[in-house]
PDB file of N, CA and C in Angstrom:
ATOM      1  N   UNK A   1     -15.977  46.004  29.714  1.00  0.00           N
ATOM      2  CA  UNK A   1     -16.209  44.600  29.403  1.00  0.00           C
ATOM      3  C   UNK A   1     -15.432  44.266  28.126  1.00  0.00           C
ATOM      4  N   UNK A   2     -14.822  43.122  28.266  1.00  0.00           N
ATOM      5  CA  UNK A   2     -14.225  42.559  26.979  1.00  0.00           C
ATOM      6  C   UNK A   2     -14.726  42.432  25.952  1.00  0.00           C
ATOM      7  N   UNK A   3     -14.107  42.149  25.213  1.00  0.00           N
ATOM      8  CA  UNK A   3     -15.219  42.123  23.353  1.00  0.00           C
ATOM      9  C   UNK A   3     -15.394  40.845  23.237  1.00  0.00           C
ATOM     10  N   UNK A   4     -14.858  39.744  23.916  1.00  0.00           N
ATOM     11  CA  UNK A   4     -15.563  38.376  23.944  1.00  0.00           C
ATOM     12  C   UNK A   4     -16.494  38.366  25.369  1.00  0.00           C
ATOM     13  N   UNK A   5     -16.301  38.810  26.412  1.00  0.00           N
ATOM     14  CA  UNK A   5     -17.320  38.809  27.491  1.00  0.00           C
ATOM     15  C   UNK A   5     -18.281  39.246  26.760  1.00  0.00           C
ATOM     16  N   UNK A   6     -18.730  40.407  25.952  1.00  0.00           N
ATOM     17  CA  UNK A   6     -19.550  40.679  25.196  1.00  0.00           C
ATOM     18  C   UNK A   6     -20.722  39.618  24.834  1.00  0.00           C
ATOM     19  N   UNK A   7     -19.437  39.084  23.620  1.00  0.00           N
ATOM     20  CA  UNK A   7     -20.341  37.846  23.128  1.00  0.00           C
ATOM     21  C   UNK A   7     -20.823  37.118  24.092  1.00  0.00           C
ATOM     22  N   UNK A   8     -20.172  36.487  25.084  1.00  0.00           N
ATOM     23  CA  UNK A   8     -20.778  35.222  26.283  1.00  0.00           C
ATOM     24  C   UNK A   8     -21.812  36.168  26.481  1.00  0.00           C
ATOM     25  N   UNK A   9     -21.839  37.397  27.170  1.00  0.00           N
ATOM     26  CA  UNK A   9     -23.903  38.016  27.530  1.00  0.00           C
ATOM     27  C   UNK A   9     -24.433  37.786  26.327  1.00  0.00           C
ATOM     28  N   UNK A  10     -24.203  37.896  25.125  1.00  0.00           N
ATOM     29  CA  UNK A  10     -25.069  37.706  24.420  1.00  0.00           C
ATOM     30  C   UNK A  10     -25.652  36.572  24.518  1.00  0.00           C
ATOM     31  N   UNK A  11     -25.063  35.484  24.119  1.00  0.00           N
ATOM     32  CA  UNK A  11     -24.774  33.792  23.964  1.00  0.00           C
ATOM     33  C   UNK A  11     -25.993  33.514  25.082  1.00  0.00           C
ATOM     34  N   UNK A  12     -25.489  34.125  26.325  1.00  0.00           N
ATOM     35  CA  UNK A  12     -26.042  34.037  27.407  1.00  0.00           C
ATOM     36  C   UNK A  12     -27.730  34.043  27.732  1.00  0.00           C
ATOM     37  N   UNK A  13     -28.475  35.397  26.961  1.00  0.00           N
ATOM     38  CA  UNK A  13     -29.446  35.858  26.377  1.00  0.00           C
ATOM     39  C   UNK A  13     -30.096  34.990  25.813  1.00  0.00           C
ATOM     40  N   UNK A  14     -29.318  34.929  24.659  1.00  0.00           N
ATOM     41  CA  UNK A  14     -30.170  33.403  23.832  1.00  0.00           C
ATOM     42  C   UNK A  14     -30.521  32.251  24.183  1.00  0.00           C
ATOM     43  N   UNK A  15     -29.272  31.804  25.389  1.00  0.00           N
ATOM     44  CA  UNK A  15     -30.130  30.475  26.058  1.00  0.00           C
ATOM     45  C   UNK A  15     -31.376  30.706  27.324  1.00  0.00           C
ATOM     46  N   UNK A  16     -31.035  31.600  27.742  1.00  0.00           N
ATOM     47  CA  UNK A  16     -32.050  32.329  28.371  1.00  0.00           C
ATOM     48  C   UNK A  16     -33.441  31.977  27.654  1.00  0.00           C
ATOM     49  N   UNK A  17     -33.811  32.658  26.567  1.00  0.00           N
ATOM     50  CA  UNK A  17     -34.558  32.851  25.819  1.00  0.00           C
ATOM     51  C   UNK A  17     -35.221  31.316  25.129  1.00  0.00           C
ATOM     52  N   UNK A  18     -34.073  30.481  24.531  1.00  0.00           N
ATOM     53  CA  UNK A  18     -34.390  29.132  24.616  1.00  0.00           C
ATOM     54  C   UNK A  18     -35.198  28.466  25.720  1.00  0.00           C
ATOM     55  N   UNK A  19     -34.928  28.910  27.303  1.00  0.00           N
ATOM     56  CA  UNK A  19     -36.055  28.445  28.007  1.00  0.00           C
ATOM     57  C   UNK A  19     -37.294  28.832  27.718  1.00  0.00           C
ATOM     58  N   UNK A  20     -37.659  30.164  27.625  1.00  0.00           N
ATOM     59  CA  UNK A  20     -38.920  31.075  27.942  1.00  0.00           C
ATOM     60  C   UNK A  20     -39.563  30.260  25.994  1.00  0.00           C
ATOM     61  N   UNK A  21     -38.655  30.519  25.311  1.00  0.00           N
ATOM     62  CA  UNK A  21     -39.037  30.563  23.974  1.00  0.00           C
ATOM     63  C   UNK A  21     -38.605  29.822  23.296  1.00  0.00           C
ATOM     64  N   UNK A  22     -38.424  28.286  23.080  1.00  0.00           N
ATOM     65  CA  UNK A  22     -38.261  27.535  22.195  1.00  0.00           C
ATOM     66  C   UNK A  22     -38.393  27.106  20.331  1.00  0.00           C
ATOM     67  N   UNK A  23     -39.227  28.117  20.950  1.00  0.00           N
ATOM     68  CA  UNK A  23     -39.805  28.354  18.871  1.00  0.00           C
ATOM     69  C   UNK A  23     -39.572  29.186  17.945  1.00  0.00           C
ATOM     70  N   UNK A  24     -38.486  30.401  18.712  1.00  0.00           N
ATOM     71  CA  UNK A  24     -38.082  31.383  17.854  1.00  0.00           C
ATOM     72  C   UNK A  24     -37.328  30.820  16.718  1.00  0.00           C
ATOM     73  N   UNK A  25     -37.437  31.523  15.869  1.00  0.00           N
ATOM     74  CA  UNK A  25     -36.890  31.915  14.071  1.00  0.00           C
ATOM     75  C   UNK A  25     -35.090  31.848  14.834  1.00  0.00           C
ATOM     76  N   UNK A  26     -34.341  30.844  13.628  1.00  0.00           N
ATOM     77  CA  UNK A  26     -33.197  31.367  13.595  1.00  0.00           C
ATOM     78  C   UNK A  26     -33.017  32.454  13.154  1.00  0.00           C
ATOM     79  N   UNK A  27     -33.788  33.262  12.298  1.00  0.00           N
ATOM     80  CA  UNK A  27     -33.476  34.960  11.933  1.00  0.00           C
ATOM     81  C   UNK A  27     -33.086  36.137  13.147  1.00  0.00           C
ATOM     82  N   UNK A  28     -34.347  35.731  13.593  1.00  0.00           N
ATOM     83  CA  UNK A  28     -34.617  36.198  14.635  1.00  0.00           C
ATOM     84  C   UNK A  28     -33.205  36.323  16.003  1.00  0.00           C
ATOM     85  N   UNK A  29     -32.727  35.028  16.083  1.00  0.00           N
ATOM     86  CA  UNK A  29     -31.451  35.139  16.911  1.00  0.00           C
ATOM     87  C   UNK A  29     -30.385  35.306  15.825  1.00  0.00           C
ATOM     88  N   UNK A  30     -29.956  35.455  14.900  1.00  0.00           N
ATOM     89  CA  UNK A  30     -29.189  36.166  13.566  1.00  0.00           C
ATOM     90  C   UNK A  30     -29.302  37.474  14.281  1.00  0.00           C
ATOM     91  N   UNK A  31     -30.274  38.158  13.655  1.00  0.00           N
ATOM     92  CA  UNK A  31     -30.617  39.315  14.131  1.00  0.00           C
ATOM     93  C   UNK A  31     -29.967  40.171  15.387  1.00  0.00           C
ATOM     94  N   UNK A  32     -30.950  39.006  16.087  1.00  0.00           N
ATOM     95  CA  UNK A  32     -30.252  39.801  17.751  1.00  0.00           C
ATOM     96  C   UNK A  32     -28.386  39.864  18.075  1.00  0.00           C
ATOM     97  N   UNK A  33     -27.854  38.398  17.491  1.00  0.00           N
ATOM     98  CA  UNK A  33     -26.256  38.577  17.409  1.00  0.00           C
ATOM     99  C   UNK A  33     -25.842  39.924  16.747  1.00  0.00           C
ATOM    100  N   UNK A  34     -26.396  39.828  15.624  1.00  0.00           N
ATOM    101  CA  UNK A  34     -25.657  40.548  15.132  1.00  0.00           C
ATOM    102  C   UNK A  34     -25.491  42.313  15.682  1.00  0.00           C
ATOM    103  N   UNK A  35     -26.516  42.767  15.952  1.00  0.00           N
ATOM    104  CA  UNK A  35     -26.994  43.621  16.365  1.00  0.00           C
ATOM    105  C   UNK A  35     -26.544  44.036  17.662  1.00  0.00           C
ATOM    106  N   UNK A  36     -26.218  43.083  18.622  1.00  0.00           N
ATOM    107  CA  UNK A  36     -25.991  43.128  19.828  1.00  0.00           C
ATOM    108  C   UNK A  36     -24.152  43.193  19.571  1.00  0.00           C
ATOM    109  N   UNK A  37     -23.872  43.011  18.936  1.00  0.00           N
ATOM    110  CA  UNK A  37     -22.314  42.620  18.470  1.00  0.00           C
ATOM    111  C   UNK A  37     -21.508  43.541  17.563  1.00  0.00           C
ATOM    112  N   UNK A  38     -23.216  44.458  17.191  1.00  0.00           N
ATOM    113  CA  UNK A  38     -22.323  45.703  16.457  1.00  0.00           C
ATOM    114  C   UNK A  38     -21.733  45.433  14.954  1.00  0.00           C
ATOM    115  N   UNK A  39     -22.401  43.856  14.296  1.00  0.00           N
ATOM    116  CA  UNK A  39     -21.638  43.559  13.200  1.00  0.00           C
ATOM    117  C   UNK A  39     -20.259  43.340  13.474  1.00  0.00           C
ATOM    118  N   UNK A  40     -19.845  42.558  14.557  1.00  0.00           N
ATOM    119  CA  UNK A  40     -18.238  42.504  14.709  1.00  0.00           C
ATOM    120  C   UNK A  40     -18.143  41.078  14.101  1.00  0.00           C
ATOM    121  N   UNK A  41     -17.588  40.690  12.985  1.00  0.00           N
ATOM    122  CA  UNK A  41     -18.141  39.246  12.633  1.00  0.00           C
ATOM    123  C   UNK A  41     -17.407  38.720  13.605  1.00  0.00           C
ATOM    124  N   UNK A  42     -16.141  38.973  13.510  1.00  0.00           N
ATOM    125  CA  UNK A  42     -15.269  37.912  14.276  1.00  0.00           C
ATOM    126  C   UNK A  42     -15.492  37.108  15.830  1.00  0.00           C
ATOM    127  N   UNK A  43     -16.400  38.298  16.891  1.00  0.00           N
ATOM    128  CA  UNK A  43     -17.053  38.178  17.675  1.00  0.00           C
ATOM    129  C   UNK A  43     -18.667  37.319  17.239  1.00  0.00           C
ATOM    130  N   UNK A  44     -19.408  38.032  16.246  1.00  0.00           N
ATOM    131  CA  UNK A  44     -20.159  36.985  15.869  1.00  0.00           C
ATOM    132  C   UNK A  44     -20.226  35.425  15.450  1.00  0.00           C
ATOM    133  N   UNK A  45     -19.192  35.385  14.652  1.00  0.00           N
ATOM    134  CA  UNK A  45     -18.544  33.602  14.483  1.00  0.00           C
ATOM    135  C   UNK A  45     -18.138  33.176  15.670  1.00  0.00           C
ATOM    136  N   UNK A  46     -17.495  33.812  16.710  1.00  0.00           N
ATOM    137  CA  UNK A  46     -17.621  33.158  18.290  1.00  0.00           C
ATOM    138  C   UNK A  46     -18.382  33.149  18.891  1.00  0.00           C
ATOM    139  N   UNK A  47     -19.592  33.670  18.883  1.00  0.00           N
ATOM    140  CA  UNK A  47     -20.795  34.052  19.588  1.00  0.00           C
ATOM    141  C   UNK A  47     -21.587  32.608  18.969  1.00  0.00           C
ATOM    142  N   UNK A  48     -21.737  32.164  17.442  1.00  0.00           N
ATOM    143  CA  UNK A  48     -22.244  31.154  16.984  1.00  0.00           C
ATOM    144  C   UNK A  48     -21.380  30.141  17.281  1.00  0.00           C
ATOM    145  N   UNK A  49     -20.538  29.707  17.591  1.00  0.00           N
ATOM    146  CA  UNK A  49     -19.776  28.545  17.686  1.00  0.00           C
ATOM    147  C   UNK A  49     -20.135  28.149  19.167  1.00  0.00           C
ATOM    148  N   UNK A  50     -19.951  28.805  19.907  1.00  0.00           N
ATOM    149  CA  UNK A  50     -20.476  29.027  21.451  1.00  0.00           C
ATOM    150  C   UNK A  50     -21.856  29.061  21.596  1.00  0.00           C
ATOM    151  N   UNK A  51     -22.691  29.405  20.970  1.00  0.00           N
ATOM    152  CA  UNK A  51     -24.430  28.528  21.113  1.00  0.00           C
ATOM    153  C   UNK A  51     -24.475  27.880  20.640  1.00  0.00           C
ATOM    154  N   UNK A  52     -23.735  27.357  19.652  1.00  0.00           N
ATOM    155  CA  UNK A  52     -23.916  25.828  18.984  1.00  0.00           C
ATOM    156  C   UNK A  52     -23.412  24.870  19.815  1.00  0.00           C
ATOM    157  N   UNK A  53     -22.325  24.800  20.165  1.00  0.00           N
ATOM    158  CA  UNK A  53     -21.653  23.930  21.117  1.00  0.00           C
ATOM    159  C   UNK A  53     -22.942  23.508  22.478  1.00  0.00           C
ATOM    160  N   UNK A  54     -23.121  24.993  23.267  1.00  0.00           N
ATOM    161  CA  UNK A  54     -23.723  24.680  24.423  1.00  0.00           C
ATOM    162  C   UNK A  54     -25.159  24.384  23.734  1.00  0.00           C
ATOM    163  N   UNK A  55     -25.607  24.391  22.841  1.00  0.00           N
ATOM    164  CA  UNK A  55     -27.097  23.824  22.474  1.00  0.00           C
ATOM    165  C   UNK A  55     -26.908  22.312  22.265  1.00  0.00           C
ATOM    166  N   UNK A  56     -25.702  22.216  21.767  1.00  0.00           N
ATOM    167  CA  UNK A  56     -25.636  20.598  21.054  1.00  0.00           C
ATOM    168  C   UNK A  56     -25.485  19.622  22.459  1.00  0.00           C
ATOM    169  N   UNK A  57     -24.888  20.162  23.487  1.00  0.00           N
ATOM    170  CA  UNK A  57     -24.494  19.375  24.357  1.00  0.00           C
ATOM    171  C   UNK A  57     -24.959  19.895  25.690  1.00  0.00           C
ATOM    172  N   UNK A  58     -26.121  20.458  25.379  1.00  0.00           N
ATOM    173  CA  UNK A  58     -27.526  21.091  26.102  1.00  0.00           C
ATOM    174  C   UNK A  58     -27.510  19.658  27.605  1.00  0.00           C
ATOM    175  N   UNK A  59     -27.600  18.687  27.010  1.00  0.00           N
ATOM    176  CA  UNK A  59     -28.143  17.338  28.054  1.00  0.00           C
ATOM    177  C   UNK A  59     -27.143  17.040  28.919  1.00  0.00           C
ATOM    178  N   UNK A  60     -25.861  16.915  28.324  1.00  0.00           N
ATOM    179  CA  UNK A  60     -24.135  16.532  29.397  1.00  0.00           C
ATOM    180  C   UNK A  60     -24.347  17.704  29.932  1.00  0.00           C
ATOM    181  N   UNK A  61     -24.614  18.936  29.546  1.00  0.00           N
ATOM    182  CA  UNK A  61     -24.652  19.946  30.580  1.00  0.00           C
ATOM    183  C   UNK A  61     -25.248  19.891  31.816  1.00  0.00           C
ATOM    184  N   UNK A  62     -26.238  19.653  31.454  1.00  0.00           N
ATOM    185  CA  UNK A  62     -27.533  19.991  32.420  1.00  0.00           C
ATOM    186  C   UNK A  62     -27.343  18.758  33.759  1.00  0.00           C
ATOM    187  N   UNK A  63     -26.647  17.218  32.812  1.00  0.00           N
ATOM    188  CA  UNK A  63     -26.172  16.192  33.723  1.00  0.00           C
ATOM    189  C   UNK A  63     -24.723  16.285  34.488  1.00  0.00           C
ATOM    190  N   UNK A  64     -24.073  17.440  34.121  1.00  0.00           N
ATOM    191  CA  UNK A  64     -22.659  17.294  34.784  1.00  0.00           C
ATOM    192  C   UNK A  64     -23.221  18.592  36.225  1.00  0.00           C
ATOM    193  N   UNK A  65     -24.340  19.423  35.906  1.00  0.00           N
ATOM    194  CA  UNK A  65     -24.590  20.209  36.892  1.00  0.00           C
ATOM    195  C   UNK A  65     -25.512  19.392  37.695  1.00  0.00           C
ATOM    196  N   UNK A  66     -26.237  18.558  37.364  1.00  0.00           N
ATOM    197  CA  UNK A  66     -27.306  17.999  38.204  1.00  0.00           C
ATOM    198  C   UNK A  66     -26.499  17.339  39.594  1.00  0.00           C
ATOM    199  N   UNK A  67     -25.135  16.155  38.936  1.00  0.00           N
ATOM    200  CA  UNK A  67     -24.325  15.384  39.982  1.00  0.00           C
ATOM    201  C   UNK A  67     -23.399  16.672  40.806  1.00  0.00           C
ATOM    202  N   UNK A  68     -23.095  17.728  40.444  1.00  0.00           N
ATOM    203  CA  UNK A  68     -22.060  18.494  41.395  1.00  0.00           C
ATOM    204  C   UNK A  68     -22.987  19.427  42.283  1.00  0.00           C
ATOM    205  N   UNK A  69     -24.249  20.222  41.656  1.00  0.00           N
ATOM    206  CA  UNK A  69     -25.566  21.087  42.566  1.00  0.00           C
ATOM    207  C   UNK A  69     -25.578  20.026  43.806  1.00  0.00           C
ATOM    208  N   UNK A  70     -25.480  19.929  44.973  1.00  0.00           N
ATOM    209  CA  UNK A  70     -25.783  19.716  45.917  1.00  0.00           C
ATOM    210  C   UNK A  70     -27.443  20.080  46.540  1.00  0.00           C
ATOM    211  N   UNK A  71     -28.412  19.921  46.794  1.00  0.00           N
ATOM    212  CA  UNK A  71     -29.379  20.479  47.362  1.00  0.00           C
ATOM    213  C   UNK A  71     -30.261  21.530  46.186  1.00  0.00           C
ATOM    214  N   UNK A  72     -29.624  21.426  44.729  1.00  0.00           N
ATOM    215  CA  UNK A  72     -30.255  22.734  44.104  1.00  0.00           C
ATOM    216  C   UNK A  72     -30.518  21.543  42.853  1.00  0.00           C
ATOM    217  N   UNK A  73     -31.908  21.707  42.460  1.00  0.00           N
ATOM    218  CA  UNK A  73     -32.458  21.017  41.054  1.00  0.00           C
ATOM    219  C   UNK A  73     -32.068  22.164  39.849  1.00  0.00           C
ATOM    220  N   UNK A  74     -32.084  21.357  38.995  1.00  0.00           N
ATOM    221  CA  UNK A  74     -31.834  22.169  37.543  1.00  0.00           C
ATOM    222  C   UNK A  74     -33.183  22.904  37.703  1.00  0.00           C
ATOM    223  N   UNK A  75     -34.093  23.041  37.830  1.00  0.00           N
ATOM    224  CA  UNK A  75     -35.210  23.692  37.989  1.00  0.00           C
ATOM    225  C   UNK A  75     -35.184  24.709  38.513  1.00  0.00           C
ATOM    226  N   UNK A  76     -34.704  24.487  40.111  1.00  0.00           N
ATOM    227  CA  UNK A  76     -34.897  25.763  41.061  1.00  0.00           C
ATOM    228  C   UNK A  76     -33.326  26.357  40.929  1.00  0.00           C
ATOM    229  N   UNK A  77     -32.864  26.093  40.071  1.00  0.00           N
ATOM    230  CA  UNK A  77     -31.889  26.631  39.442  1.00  0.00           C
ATOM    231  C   UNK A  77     -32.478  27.964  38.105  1.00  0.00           C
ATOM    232  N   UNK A  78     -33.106  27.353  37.506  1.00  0.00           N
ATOM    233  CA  UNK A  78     -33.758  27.905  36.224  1.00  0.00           C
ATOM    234  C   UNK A  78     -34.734  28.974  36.818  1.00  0.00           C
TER     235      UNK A  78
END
């Protein structure tokens, strides 16, 4: 696996986790990046730029998949 595919599972994880867990500590996902990333900052500063992005624009997301899903809700998606 690539050293940025890396980061995206991570990234990946965390929004994951944003469903189940909305209330976690930013430490807490600090933590897990970093850790999961081996301290690679450079991968870590992409790993944060890339959950920031897809958190900020969490809603166009969820609306650009709702109009192209055919037959599948963001739900029974989730």
């Amino acid at each position: 696996m690539s050293r940025r595919s890396k980061a995206r599972e991570v990234v990946l994880q965390l929004l994951y986790q944003d469903d189940l867990n909305s209330d976690r500590r930013l430490t807490a996902d600090e933590a897990f990046v970093r850790e999961r990333l081996e301290e690679d900052l450079s991968l870590v500063d992409f790993a944060w730029d890339l959950l920031r992005g897809v958190r900020s624009r969490r809603r166009e997301i969820d609306e650009a998949l709702a109009r192209v899903a055919a037959n599948w809700s963001l739900e029974r998606m989730a």
